[in-house]
C-alpha atoms as a PDB file:
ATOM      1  CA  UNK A   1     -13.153  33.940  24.224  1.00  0.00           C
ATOM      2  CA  UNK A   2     -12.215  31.166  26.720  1.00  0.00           C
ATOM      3  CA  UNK A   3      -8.427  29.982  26.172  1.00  0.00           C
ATOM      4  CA  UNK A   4      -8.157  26.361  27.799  1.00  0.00           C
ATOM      5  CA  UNK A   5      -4.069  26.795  27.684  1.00  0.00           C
ATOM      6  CA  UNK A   6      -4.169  25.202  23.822  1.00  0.00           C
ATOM      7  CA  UNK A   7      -1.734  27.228  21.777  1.00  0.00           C
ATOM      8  CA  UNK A   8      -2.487  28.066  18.260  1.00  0.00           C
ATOM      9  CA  UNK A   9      -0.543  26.244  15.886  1.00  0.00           C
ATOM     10  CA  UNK A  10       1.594  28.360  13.677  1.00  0.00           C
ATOM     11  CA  UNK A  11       0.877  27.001  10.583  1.00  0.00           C
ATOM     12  CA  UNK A  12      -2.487  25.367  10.022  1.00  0.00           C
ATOM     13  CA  UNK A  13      -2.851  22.174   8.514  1.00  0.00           C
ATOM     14  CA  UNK A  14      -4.674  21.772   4.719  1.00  0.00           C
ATOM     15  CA  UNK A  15      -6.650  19.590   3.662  1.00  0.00           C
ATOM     16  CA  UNK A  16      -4.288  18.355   1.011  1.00  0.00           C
ATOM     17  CA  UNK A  17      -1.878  17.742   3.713  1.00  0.00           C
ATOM     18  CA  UNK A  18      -3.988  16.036   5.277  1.00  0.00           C
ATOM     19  CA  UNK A  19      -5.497  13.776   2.254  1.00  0.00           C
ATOM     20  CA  UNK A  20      -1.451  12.799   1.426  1.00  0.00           C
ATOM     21  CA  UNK A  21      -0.481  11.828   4.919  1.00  0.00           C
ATOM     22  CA  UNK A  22      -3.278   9.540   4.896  1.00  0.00           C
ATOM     23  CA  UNK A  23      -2.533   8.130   1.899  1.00  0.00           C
ATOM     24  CA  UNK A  24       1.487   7.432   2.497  1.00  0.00           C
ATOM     25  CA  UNK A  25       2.689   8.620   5.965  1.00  0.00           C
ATOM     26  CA  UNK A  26       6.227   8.367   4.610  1.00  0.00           C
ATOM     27  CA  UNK A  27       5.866  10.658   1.938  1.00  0.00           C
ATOM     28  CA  UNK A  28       4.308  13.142   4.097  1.00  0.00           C
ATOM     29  CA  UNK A  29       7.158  12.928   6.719  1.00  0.00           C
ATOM     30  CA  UNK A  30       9.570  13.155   3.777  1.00  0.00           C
ATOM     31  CA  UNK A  31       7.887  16.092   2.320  1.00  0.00           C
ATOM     32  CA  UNK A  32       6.879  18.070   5.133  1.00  0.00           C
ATOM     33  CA  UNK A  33       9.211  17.274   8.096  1.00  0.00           C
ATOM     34  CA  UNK A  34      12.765  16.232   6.181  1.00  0.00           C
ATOM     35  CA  UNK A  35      11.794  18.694   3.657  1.00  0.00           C
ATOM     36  CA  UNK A  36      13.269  16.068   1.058  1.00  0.00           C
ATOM     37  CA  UNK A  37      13.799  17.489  -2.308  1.00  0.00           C
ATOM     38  CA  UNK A  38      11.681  16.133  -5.156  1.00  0.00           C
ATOM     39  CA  UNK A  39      14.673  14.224  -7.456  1.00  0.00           C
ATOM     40  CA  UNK A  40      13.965  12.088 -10.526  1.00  0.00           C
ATOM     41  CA  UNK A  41      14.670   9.227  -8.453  1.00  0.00           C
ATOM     42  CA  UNK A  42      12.043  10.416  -6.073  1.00  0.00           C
ATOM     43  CA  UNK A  43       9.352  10.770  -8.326  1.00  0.00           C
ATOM     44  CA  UNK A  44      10.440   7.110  -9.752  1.00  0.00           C
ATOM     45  CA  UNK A  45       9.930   6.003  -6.571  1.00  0.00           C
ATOM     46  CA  UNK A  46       6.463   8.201  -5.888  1.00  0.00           C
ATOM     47  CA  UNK A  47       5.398   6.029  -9.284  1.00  0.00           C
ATOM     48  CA  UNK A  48       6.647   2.605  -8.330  1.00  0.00           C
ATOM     49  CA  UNK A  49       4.866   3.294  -4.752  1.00  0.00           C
ATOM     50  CA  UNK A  50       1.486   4.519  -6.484  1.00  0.00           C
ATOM     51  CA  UNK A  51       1.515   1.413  -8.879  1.00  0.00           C
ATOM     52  CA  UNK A  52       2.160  -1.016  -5.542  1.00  0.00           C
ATOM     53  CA  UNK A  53      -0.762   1.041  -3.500  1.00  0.00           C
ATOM     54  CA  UNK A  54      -3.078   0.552  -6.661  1.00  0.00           C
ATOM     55  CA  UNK A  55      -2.321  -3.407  -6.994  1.00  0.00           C
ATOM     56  CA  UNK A  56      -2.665  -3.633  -2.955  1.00  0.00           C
ATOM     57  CA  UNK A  57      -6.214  -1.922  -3.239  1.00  0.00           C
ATOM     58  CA  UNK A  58      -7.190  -4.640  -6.124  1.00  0.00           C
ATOM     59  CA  UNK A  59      -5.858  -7.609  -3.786  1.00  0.00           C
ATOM     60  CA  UNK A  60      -7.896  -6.285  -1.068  1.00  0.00           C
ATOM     61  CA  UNK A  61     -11.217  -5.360  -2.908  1.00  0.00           C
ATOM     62  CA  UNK A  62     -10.603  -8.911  -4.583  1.00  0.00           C
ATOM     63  CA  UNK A  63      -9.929 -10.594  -1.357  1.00  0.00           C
ATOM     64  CA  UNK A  64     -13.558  -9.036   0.478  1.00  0.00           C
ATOM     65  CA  UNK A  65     -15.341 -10.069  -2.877  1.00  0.00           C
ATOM     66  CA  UNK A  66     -14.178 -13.967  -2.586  1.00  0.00           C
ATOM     67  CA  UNK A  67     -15.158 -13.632   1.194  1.00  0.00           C
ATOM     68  CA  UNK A  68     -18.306 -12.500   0.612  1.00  0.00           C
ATOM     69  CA  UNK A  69     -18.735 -15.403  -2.006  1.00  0.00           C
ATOM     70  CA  UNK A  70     -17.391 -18.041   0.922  1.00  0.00           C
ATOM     71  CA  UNK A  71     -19.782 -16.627   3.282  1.00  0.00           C
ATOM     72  CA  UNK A  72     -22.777 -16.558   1.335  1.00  0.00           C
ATOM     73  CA  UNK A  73     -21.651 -20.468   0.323  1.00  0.00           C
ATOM     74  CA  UNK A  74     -20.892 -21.532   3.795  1.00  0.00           C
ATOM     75  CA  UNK A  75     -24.550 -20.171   3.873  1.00  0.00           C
ATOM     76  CA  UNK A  76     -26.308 -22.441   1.673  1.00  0.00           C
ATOM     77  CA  UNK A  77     -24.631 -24.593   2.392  1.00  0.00           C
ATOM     78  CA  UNK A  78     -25.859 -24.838   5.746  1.00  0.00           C
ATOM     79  CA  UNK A  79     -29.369 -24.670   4.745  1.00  0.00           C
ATOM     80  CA  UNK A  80     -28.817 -27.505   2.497  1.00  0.00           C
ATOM     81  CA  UNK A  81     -27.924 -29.360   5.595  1.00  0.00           C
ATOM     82  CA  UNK A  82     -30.804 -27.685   7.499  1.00  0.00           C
ATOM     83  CA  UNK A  83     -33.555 -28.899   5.211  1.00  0.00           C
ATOM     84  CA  UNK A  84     -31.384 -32.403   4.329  1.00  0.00           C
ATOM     85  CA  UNK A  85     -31.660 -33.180   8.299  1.00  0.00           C
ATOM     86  CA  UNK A  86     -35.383 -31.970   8.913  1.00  0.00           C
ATOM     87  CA  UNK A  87     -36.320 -34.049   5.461  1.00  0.00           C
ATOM     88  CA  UNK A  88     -34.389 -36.877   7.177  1.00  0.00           C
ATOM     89  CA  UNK A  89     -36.134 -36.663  10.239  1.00  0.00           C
ATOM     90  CA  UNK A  90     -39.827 -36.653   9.065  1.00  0.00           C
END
């Protein structure tokens, strides 16, 4: 086996690990680097965090829903204008 000078890393890295740093990069370096205990006030927190992260995702699938809706208006109406002009015109 060819070894390019990459060391192995000592402990892999799961999937789960993986999943939660993607999902809050602070509570992963909490967990995992500070090796923060897991208090009442932290799991509070954990909650209050996971409620914010669900209302963010609703603002943000609600936002790309009303700019679809201004897009596809901006749309029509500029093929209202398209056909007003060319009915104009003849």
């Amino acid at each position: 086996m060819l070894n390019l000078g990459m060391a192995k890393p000592s402990d892999p890295i799961r999937v789960s690990e993986l999943a939660e740093f993607v999902y809050c990069r602070r509570a992963w370096w909490l967990k995992m680097v500070r090796k923060a205990p897991s208090c009442p006030q932290a799991r509070e927190a954990q909650s209050e965090g996971e409620i914010w992260h669900q209302e963010q995702g609703s603002r943000i699938a609600r936002t790309d829903a009303l700019s679809g809706a201004g897009y596809s208006a901006l749309l029509i109406a500029l093929l209202l204008l398209v056909l007003a002009v060319w009915g104009w015109l003849r």
